[in-house]
Protein backbone atom coordinates (compact mmCIF):
# COMPACT_ATOMS: atom_id res chain seq x y z
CA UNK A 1 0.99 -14.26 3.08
CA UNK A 2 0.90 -10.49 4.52
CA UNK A 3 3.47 -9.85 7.05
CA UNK A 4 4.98 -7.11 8.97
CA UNK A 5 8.56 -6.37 9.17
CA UNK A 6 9.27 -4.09 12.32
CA UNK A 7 13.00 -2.51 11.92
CA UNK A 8 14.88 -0.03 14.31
CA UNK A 9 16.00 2.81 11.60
CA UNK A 10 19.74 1.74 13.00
CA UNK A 11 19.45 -1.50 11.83
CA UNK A 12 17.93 -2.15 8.57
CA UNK A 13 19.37 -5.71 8.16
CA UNK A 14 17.31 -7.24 11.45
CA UNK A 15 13.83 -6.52 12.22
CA UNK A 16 12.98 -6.28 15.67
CA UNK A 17 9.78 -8.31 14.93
CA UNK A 18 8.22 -10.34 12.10
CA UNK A 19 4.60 -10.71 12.28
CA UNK A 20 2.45 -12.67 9.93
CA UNK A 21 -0.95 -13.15 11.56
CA UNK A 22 -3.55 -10.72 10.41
CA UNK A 23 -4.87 -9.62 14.05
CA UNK A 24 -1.17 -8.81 14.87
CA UNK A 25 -0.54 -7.07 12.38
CA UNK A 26 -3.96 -4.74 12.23
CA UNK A 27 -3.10 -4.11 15.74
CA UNK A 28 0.89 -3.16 15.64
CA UNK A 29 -0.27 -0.78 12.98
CA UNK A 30 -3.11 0.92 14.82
CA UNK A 31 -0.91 1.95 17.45
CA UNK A 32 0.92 3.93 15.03
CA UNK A 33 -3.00 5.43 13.80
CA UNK A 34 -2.41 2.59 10.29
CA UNK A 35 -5.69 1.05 9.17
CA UNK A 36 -4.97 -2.62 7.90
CA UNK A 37 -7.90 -4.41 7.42
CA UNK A 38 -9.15 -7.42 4.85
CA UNK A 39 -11.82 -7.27 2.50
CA UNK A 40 -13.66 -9.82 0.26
CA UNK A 41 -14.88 -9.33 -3.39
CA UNK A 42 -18.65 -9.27 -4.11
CA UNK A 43 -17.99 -11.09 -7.43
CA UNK A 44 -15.00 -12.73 -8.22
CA UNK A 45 -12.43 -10.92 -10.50
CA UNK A 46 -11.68 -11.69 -14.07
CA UNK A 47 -7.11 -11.46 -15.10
CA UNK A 48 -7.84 -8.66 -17.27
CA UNK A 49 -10.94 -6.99 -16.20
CA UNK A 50 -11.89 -3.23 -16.41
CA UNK A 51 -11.43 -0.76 -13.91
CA UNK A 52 -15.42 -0.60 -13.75
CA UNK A 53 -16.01 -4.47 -13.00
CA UNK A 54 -13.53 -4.56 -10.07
CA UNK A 55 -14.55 -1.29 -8.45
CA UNK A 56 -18.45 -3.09 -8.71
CA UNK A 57 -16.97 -6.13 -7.13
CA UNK A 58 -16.11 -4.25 -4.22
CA UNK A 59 -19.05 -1.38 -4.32
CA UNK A 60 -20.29 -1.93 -1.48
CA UNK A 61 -17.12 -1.88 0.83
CA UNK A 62 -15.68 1.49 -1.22
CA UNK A 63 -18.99 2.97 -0.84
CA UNK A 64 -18.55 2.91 3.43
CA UNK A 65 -14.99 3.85 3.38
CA UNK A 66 -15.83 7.07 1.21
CA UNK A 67 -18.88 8.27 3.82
CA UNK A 68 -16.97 7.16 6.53
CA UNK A 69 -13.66 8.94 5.56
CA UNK A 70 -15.00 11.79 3.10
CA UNK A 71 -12.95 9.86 -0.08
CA UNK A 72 -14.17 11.68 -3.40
CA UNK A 73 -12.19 9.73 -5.82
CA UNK A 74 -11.89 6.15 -6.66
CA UNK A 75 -9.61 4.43 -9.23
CA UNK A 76 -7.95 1.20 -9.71
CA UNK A 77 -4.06 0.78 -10.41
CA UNK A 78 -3.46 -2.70 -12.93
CA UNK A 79 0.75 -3.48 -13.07
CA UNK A 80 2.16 -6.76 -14.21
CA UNK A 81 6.03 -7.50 -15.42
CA UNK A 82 4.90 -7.30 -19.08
CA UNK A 83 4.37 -2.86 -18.66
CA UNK A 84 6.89 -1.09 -20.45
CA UNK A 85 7.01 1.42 -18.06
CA UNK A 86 7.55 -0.66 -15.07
CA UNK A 87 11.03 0.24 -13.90
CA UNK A 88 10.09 4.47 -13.97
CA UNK A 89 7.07 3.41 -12.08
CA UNK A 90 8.50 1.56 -9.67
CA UNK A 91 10.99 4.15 -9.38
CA UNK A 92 8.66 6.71 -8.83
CA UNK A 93 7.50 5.41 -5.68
CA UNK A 94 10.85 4.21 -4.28
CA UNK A 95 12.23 7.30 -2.37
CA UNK A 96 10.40 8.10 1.08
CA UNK A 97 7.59 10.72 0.54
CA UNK A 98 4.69 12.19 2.47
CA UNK A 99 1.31 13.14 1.12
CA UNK A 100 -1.59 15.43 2.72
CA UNK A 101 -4.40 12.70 2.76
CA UNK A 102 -4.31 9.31 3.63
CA UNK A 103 -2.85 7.28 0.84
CA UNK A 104 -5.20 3.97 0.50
CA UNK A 105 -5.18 0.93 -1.24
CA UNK A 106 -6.98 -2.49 -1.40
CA UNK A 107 -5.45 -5.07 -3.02
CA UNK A 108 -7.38 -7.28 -5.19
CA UNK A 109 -4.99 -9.07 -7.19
CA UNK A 110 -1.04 -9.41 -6.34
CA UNK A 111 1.16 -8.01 -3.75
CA UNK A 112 3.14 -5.09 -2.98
CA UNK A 113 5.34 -3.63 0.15
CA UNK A 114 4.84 -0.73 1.89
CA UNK A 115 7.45 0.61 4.40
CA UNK A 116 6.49 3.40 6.88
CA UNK A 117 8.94 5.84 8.46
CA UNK A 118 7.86 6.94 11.62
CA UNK A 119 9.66 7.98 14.21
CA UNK A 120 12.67 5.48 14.76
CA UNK A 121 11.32 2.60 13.52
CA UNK A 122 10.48 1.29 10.41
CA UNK A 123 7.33 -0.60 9.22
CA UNK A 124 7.63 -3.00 6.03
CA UNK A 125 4.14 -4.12 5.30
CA UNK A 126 3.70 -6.93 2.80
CA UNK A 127 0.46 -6.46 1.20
CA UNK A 128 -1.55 -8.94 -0.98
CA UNK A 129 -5.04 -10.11 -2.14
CA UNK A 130 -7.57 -8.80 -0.05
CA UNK A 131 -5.54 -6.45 2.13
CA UNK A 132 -6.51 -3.11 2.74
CA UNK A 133 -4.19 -0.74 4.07
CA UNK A 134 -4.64 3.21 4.65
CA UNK A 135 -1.57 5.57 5.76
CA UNK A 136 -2.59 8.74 7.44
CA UNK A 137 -1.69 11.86 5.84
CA UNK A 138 2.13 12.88 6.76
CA UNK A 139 3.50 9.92 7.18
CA UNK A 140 7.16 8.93 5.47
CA UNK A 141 6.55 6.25 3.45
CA UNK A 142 7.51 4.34 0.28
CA UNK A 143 6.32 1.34 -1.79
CA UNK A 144 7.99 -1.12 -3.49
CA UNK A 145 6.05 -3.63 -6.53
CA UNK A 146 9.23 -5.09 -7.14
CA UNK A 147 10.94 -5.94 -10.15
CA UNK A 148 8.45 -7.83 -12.00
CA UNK A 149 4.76 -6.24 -10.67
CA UNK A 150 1.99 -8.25 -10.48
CA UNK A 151 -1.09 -6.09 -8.86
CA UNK A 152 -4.27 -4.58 -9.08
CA UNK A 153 -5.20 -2.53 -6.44
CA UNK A 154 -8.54 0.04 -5.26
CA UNK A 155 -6.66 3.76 -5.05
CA UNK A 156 -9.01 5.87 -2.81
CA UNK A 157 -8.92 9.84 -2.54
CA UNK A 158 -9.37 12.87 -0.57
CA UNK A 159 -8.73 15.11 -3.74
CA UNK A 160 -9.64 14.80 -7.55
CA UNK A 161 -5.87 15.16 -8.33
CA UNK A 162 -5.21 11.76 -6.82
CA UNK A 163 -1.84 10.68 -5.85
CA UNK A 164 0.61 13.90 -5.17
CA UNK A 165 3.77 13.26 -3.43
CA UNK A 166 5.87 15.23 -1.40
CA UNK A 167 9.35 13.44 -1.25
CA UNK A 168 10.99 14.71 1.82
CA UNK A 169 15.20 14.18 0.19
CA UNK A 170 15.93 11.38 2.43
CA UNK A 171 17.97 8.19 1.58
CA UNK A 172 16.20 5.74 4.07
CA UNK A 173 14.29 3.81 1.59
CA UNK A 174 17.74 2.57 -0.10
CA UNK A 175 19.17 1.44 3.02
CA UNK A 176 16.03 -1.10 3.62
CA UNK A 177 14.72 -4.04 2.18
CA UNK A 178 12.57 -4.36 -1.21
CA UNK A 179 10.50 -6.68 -2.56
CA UNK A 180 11.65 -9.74 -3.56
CA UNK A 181 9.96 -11.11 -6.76
């Protein structure tokens, strides 16, 4: 079940508020200018299927987020616990960065948790199937997959590069919850 963990940045053993309804959620997040929003496949996804089927599953709904947000790029992100790279990727996106675009992602398969810095308060949002989520550009975040990954998820654009970070040198991410497998 999604769910949003709201944390003072003085306390990162208490959340303020736990939320776990979808309208909640969407709503807590807008205020802070975070798109959550749920989507449903066209087709239904095959374990194991190619980066083209799931991205034609869900043509339709990528095609209005790219004219509606100018996305250029498209490309889907497969992780489970059997990846021999798992612990340098989940590393890699475990200190608090920025980017300059909006860093989106649509979950088809799995879960993961993102956790927004802004301003004193933190935002731990548990993603899973059929969540979309989109963090403006600028914002401190960082995501956690957890120990043993199990996702797929829709990565969506602004630049052919794809996903640059800047990491801004700050501890905060080690001080808060991950994601429990």
């Amino acid at each position: 079940m999604s769910s949003l963990s709201v944390y003072h940045v003085s306390s990162p053993d208490l959340p303020n508020k736990v939320l776990t309804h979808f309208e909640d959620i969407a709503s807590t997040l807008a205020e802070k200018g975070v798109r959550f929003d749920r989507w449903q496949a066209a087709a239904k996804i095959q374990p194991g299927a190619s980066q083209e089927a799931v991205i034609a599953a869900y043509q339709v709904q990528i095609d209005l987020l790219m004219t509606e947000r100018g996305y250029i790029t498209v490309d889907v992100i497969s992780l489970n616990s059997d990846h021999p790279q798992k612990a340098e990727l989940r590393a890699k996106f475990l200190d608090e960065h920025r980017h300059a675009e909006d860093e989106v992602r649509f979950f088809v398969a799995g879960r993961g948790l993102f956790t927004l810095h802004i301003d004193d308060y933190v935002y731990a949002v548990l993603c899973e199937k059929n969540d979309l989520i989109s963090v403006p550009a600028g914002t401190a975040h960082w995501f956690d997959m957890g120990e043993h990954p199990h996702f797929v998820a829709i990565r969506l654009f602004n630049n052919p590069e794809g996903w640059v970070a800047n990491f801004t040198g700050e501890d905060i991410a080690s001080r808060f919850p991950r994601l429990e497998d």
